[in-house]
PDB file of N, CA and C in Angstrom:
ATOM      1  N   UNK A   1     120.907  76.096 134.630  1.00  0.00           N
ATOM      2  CA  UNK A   1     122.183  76.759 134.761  1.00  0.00           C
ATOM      3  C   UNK A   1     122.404  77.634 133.524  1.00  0.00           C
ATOM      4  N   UNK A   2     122.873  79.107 134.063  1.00  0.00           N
ATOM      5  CA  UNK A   2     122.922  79.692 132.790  1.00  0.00           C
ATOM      6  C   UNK A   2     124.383  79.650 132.454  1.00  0.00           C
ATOM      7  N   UNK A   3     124.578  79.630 130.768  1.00  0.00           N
ATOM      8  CA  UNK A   3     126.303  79.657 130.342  1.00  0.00           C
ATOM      9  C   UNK A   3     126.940  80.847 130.384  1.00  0.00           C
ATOM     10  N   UNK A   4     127.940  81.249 130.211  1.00  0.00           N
ATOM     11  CA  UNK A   4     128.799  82.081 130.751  1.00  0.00           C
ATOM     12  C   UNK A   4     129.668  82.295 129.098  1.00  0.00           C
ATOM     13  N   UNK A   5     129.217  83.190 128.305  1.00  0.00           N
ATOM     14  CA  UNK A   5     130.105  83.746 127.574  1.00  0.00           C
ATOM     15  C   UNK A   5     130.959  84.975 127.777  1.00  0.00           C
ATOM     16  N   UNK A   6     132.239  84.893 126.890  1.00  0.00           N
ATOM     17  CA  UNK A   6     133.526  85.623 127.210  1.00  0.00           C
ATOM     18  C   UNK A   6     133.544  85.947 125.883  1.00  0.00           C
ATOM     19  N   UNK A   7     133.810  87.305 125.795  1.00  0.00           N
ATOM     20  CA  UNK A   7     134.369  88.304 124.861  1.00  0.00           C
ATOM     21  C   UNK A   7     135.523  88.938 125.043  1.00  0.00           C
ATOM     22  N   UNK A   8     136.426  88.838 123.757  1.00  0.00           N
ATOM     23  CA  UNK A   8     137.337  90.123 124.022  1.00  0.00           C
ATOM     24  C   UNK A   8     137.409  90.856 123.669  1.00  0.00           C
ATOM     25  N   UNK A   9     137.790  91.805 124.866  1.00  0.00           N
ATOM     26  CA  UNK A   9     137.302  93.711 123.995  1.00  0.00           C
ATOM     27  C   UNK A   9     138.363  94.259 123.326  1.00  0.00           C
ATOM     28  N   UNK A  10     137.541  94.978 122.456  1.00  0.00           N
ATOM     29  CA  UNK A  10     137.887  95.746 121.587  1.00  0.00           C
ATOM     30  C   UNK A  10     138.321  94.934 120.053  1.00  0.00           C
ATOM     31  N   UNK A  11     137.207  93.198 120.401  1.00  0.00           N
ATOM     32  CA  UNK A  11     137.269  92.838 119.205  1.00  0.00           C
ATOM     33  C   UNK A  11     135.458  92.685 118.502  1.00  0.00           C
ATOM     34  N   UNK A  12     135.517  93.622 117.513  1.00  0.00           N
ATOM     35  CA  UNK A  12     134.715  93.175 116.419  1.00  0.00           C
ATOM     36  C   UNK A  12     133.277  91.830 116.464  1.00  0.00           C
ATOM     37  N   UNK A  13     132.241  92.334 116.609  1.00  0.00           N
ATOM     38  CA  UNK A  13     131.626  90.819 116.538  1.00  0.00           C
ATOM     39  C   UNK A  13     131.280  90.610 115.894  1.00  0.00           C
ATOM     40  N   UNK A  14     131.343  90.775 114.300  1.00  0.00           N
ATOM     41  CA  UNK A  14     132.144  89.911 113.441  1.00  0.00           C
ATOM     42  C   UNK A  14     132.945  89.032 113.275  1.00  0.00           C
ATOM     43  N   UNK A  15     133.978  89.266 114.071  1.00  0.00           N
ATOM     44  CA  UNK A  15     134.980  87.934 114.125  1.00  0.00           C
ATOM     45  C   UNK A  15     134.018  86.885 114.923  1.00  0.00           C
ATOM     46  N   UNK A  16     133.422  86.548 115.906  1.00  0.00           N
ATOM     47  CA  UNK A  16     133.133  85.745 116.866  1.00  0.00           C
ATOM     48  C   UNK A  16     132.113  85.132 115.884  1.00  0.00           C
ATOM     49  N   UNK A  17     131.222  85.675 114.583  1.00  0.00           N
ATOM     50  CA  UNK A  17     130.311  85.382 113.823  1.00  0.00           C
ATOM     51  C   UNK A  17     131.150  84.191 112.831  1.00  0.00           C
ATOM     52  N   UNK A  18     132.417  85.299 112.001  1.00  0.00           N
ATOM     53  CA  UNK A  18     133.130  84.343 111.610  1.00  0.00           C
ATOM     54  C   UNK A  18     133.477  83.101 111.537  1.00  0.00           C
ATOM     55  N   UNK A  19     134.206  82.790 113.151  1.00  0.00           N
ATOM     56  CA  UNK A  19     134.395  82.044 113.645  1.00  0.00           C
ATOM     57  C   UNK A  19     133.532  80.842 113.757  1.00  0.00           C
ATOM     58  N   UNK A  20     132.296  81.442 114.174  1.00  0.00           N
ATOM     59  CA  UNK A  20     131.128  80.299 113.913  1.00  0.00           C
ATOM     60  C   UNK A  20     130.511  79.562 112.920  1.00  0.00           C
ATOM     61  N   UNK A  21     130.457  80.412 111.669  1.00  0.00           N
ATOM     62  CA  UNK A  21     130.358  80.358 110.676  1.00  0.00           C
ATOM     63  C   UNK A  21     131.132  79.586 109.882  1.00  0.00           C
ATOM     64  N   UNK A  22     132.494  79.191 110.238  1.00  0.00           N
ATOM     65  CA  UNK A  22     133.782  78.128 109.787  1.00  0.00           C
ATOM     66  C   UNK A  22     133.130  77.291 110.298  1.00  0.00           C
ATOM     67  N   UNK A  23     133.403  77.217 111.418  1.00  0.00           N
ATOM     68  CA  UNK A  23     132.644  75.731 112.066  1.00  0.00           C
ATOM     69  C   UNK A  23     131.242  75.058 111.428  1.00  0.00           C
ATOM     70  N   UNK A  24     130.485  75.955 111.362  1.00  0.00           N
ATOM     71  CA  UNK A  24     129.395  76.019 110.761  1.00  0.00           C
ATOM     72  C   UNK A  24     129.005  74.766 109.311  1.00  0.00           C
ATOM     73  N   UNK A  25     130.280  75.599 108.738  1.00  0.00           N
ATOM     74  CA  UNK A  25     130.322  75.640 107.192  1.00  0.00           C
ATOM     75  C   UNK A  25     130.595  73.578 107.257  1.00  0.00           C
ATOM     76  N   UNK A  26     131.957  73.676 107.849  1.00  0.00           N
ATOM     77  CA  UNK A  26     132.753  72.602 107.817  1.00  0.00           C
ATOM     78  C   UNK A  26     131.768  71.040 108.323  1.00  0.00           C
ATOM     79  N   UNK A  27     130.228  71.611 109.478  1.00  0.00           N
ATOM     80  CA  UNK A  27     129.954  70.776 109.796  1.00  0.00           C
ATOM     81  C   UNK A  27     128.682  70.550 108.777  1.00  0.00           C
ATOM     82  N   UNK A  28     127.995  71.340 108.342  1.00  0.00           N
ATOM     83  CA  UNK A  28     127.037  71.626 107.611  1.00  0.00           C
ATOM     84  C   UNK A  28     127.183  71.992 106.162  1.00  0.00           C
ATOM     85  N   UNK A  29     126.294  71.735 104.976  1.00  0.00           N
ATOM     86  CA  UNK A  29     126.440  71.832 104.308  1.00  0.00           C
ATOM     87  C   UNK A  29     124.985  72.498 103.513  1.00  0.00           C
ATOM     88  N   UNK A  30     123.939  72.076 104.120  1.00  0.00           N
ATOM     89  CA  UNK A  30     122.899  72.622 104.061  1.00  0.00           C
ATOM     90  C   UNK A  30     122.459  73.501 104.870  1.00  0.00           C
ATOM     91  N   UNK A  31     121.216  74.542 104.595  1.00  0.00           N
ATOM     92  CA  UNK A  31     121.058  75.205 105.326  1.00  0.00           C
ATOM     93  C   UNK A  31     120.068  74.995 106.578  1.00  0.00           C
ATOM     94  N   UNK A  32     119.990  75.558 108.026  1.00  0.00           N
ATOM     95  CA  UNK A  32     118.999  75.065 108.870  1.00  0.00           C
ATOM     96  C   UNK A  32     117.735  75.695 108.926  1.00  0.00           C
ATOM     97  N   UNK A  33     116.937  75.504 107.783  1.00  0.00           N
ATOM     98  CA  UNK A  33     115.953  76.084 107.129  1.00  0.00           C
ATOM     99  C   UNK A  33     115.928  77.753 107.839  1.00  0.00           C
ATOM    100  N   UNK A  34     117.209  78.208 106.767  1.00  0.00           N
ATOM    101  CA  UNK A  34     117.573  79.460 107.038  1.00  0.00           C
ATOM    102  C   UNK A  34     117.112  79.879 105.660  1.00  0.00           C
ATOM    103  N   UNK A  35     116.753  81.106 105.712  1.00  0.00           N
ATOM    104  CA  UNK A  35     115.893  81.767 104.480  1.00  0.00           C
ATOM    105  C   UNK A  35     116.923  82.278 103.832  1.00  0.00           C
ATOM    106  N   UNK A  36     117.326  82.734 102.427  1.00  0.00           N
ATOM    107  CA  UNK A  36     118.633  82.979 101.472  1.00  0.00           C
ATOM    108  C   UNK A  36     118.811  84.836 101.974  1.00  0.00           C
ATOM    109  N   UNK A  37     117.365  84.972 102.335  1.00  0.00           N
ATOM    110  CA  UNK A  37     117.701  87.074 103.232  1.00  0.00           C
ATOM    111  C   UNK A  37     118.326  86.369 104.350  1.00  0.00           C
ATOM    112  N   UNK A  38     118.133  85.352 105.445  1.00  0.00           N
ATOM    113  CA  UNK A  38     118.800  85.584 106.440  1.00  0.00           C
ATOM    114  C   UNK A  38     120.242  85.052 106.366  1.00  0.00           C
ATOM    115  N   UNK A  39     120.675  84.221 105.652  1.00  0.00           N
ATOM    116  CA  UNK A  39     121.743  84.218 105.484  1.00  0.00           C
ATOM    117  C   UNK A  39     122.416  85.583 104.597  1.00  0.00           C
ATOM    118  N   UNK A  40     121.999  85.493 103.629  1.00  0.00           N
ATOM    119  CA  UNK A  40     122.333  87.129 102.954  1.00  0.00           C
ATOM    120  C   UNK A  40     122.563  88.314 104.165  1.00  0.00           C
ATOM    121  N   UNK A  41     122.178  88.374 105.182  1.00  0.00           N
ATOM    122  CA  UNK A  41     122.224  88.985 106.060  1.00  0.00           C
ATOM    123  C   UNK A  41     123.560  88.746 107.417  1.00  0.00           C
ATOM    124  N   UNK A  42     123.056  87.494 107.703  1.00  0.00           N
ATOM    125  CA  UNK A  42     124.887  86.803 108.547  1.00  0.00           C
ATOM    126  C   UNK A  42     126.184  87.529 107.591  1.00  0.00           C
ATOM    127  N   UNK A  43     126.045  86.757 106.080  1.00  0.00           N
ATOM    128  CA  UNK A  43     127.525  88.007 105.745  1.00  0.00           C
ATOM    129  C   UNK A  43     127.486  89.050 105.651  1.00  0.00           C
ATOM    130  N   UNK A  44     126.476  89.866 105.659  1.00  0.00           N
ATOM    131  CA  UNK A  44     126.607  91.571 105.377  1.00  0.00           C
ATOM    132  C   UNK A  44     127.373  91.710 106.940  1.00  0.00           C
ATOM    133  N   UNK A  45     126.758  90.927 108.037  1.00  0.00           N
ATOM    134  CA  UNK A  45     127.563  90.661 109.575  1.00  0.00           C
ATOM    135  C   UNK A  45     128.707  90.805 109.247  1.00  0.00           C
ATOM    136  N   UNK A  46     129.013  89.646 108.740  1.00  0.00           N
ATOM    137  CA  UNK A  46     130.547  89.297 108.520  1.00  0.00           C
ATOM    138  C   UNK A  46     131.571  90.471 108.113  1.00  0.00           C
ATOM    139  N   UNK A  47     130.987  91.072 107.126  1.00  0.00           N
ATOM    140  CA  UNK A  47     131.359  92.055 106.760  1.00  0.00           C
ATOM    141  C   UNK A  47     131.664  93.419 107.189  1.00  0.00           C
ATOM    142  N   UNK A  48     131.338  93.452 108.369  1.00  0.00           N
ATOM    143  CA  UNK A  48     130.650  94.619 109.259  1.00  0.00           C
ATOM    144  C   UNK A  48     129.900  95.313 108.542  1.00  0.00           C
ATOM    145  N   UNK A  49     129.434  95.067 107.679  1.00  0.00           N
ATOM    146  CA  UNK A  49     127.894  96.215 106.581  1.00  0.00           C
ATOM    147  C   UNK A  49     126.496  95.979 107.379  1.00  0.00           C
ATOM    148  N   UNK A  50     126.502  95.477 108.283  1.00  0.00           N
ATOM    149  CA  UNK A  50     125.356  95.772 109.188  1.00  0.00           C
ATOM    150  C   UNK A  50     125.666  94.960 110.768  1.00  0.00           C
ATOM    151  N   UNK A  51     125.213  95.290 111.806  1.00  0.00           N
ATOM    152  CA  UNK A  51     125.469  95.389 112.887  1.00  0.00           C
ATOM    153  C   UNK A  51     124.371  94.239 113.205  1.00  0.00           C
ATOM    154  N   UNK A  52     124.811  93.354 114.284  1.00  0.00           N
ATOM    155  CA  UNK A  52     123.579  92.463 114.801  1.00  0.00           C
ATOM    156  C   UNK A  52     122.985  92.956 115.363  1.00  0.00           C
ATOM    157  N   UNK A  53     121.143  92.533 115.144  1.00  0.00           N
ATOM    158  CA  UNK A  53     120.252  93.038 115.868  1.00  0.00           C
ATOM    159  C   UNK A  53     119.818  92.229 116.682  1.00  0.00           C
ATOM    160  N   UNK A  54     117.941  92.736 117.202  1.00  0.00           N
ATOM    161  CA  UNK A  54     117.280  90.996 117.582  1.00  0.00           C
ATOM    162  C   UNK A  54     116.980  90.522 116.601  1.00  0.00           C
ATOM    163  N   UNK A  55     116.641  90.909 115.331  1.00  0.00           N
ATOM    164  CA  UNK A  55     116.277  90.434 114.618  1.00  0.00           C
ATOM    165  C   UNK A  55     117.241  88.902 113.717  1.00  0.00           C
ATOM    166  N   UNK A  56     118.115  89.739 113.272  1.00  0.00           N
ATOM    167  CA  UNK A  56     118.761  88.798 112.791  1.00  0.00           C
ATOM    168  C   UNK A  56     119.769  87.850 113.867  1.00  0.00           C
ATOM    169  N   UNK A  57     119.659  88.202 115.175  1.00  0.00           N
ATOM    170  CA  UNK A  57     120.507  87.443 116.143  1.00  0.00           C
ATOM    171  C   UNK A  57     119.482  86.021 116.094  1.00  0.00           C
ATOM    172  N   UNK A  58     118.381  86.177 115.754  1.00  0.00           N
ATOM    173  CA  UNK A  58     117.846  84.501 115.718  1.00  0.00           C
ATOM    174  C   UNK A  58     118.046  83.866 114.721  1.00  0.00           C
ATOM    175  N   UNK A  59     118.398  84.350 113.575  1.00  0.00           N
ATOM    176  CA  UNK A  59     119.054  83.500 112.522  1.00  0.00           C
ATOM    177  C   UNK A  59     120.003  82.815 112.710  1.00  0.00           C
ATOM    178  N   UNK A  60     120.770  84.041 113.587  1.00  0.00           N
ATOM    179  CA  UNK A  60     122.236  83.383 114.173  1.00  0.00           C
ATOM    180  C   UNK A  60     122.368  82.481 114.915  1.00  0.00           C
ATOM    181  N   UNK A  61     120.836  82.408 116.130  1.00  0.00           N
ATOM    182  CA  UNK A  61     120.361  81.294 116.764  1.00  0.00           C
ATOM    183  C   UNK A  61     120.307  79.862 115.821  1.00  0.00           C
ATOM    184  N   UNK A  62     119.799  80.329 114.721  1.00  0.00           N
ATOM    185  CA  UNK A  62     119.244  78.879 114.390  1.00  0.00           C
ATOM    186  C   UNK A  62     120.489  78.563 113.648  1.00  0.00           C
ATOM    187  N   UNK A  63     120.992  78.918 113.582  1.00  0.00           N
ATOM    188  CA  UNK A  63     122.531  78.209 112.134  1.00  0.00           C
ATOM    189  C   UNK A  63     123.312  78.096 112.893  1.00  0.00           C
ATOM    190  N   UNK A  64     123.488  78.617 114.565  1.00  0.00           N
ATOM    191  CA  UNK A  64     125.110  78.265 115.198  1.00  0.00           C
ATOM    192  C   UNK A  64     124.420  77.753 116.745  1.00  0.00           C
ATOM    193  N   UNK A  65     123.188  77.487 117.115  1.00  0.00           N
ATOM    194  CA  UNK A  65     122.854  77.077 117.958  1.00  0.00           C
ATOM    195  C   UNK A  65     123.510  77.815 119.480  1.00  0.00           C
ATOM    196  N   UNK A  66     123.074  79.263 119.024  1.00  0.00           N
ATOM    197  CA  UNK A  66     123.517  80.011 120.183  1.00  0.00           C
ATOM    198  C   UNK A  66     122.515  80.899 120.560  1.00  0.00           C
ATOM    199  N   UNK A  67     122.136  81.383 121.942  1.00  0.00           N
ATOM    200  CA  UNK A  67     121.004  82.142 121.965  1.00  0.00           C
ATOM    201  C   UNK A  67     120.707  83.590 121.185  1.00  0.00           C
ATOM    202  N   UNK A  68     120.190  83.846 120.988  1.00  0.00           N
ATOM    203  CA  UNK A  68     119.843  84.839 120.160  1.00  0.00           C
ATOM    204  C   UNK A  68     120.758  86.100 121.154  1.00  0.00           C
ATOM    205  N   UNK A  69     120.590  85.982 122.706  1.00  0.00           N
ATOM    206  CA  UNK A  69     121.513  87.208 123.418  1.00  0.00           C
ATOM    207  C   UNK A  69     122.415  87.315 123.647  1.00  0.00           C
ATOM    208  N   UNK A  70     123.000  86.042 123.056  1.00  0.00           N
ATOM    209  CA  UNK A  70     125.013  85.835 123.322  1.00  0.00           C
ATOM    210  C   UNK A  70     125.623  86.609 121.788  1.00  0.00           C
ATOM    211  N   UNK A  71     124.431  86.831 120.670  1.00  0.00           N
ATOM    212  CA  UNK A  71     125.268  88.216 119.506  1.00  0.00           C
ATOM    213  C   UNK A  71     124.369  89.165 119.656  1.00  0.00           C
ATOM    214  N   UNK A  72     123.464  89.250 120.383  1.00  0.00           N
ATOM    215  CA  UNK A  72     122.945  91.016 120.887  1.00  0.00           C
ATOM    216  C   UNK A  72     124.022  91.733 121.852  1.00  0.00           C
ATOM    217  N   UNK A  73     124.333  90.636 122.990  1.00  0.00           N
ATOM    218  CA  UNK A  73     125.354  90.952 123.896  1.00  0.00           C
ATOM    219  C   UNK A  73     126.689  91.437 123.407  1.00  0.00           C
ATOM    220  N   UNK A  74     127.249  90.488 122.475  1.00  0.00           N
ATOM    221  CA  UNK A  74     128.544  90.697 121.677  1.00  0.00           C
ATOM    222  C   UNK A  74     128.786  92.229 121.177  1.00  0.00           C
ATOM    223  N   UNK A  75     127.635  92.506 120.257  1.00  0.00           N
ATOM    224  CA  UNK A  75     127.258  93.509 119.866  1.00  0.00           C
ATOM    225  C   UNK A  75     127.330  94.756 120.431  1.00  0.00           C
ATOM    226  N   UNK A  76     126.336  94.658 121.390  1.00  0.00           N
ATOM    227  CA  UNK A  76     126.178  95.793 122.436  1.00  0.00           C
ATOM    228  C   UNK A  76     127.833  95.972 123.376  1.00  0.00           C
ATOM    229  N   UNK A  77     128.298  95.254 123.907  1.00  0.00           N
ATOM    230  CA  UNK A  77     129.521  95.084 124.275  1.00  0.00           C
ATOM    231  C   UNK A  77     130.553  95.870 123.409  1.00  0.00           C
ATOM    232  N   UNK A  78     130.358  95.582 121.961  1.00  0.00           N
ATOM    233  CA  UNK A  78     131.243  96.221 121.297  1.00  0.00           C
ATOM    234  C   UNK A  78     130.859  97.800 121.158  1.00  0.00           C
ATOM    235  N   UNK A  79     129.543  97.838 120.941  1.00  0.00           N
ATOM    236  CA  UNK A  79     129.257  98.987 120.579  1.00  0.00           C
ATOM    237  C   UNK A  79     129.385 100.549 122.112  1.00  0.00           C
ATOM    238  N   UNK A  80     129.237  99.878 123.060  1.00  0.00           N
ATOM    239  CA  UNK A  80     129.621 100.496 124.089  1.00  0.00           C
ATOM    240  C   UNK A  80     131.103 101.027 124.214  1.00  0.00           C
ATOM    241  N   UNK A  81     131.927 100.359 123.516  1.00  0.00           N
ATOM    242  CA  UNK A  81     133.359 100.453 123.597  1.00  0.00           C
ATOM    243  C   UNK A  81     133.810 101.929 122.661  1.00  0.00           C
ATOM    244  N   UNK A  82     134.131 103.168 123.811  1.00  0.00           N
ATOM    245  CA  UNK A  82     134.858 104.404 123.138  1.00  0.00           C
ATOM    246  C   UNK A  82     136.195 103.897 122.012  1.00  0.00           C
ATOM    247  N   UNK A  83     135.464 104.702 120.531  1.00  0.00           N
ATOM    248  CA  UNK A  83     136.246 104.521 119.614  1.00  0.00           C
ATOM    249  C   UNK A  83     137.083 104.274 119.654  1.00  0.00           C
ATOM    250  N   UNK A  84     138.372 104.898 120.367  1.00  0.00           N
ATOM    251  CA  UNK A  84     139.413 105.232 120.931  1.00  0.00           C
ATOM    252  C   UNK A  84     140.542 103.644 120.941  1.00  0.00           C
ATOM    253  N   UNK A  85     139.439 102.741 121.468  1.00  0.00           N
ATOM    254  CA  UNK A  85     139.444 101.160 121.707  1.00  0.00           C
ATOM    255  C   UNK A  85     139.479 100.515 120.558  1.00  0.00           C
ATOM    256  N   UNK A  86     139.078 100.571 119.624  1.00  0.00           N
ATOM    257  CA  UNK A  86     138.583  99.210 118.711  1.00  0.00           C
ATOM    258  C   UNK A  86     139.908  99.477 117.459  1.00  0.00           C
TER     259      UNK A  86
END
């Protein structure tokens, strides 16, 4: 069965990174043999200073236990969205 993620538009996926990333933090304390670039990389996310790719969407896999295409999707979702929107 595949899961069913929900976005809302014209928000940032950054925030949804955020978000995970609290949780994250609060449950974890170590890292999930995440390399100090790929985390260095989740906050430049955070930050919006770089955009999720595939690349770093598997980092995101491995530290929030989400598929690597639920923040390509996020992403792309946002990025489709006329300026006009966000």
């Amino acid at each position: 069965m595949s899961e069913i993620y929900e976005f809302k538009r014209g928000v940032h996926p950054s925030k949804h990174v955020w978000e995970y990333l609290i949780a994250w933090i609060e449950k974890n304390f170590v890292s999930k043999d995440l390399t100090l670039e790929e985390l260095h990389e989740i906050f430049q996310i955070c930050e919006k200073e770089k955009p999720i790719t595939e690349e770093n969407a598997k980092a995101l896999e491995k530290m929030f236990n989400r598929p690597a295409r639920f923040w390509v999707e996020a992403q792309r979702l946002y990025d489709e969205l006329p300026r006009g929107e966000i």
